[in-house]
Protein backbone atom coordinates (compact mmCIF):
# COMPACT_ATOMS: atom_id res chain seq x y z
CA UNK A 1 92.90 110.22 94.40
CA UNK A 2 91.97 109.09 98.10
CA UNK A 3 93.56 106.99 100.01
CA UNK A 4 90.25 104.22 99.91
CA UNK A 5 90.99 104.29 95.84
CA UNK A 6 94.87 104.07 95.65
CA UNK A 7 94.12 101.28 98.11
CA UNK A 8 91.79 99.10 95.75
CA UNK A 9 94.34 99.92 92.87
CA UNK A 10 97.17 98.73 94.85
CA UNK A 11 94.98 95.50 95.53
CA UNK A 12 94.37 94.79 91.96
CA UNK A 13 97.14 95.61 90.64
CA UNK A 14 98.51 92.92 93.32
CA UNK A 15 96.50 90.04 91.75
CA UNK A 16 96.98 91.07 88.60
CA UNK A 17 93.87 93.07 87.29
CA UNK A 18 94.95 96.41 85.50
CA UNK A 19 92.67 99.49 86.50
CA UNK A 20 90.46 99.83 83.38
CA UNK A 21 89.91 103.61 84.35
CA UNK A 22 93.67 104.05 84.02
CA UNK A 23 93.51 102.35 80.37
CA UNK A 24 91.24 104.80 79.24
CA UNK A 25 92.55 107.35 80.54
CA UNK A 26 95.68 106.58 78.71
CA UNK A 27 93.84 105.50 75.46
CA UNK A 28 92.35 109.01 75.52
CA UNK A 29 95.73 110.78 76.15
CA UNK A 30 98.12 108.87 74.33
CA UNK A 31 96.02 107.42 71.59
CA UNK A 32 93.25 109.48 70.38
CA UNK A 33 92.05 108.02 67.32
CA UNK A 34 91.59 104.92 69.02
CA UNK A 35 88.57 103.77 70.32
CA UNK A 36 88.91 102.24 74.05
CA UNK A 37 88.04 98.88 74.74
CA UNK A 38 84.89 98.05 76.57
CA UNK A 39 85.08 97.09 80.32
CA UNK A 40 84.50 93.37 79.35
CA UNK A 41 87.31 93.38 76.92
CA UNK A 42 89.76 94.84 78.73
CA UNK A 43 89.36 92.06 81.28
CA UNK A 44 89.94 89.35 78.55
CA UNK A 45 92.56 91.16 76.96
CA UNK A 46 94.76 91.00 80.27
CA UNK A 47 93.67 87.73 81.19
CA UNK A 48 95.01 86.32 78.14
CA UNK A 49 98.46 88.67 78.46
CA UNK A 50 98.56 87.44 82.41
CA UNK A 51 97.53 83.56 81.70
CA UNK A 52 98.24 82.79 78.01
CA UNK A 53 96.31 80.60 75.67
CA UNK A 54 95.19 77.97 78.37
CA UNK A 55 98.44 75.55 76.92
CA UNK A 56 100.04 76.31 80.44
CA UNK A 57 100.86 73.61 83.02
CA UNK A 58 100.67 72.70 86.23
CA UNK A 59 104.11 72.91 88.00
């Protein structure tokens, strides 16, 4: 891995946004006979993990 991609990993991982290569990479390893989720999944999947339903509140 260079130093330009730990970089950008680092930074999303900072704001919150899992690497979605990393997920399938795991997926493949650990899991198989599962089928990854798409790119566009994967981003509402942790979304809803980081931000919850949408009931949250201000302060």
């Amino acid at each position: 891995m260079t130093l330009l991609s730990r970089l950008a990993e680092t930074a999303r991982l900072m704001v919150g946004m899992p690497d979605y290569n990393a997920y399938c990479r795991h997926v493949a390893s650990h899991h198989p006979d599962r089928t990854p989720m798409t790119r566009a999944e994967f981003f509402r999947n942790r979304q809803q993990a980081r931000y919850g339903s949408g009931g949250g509140r201000c302060c």
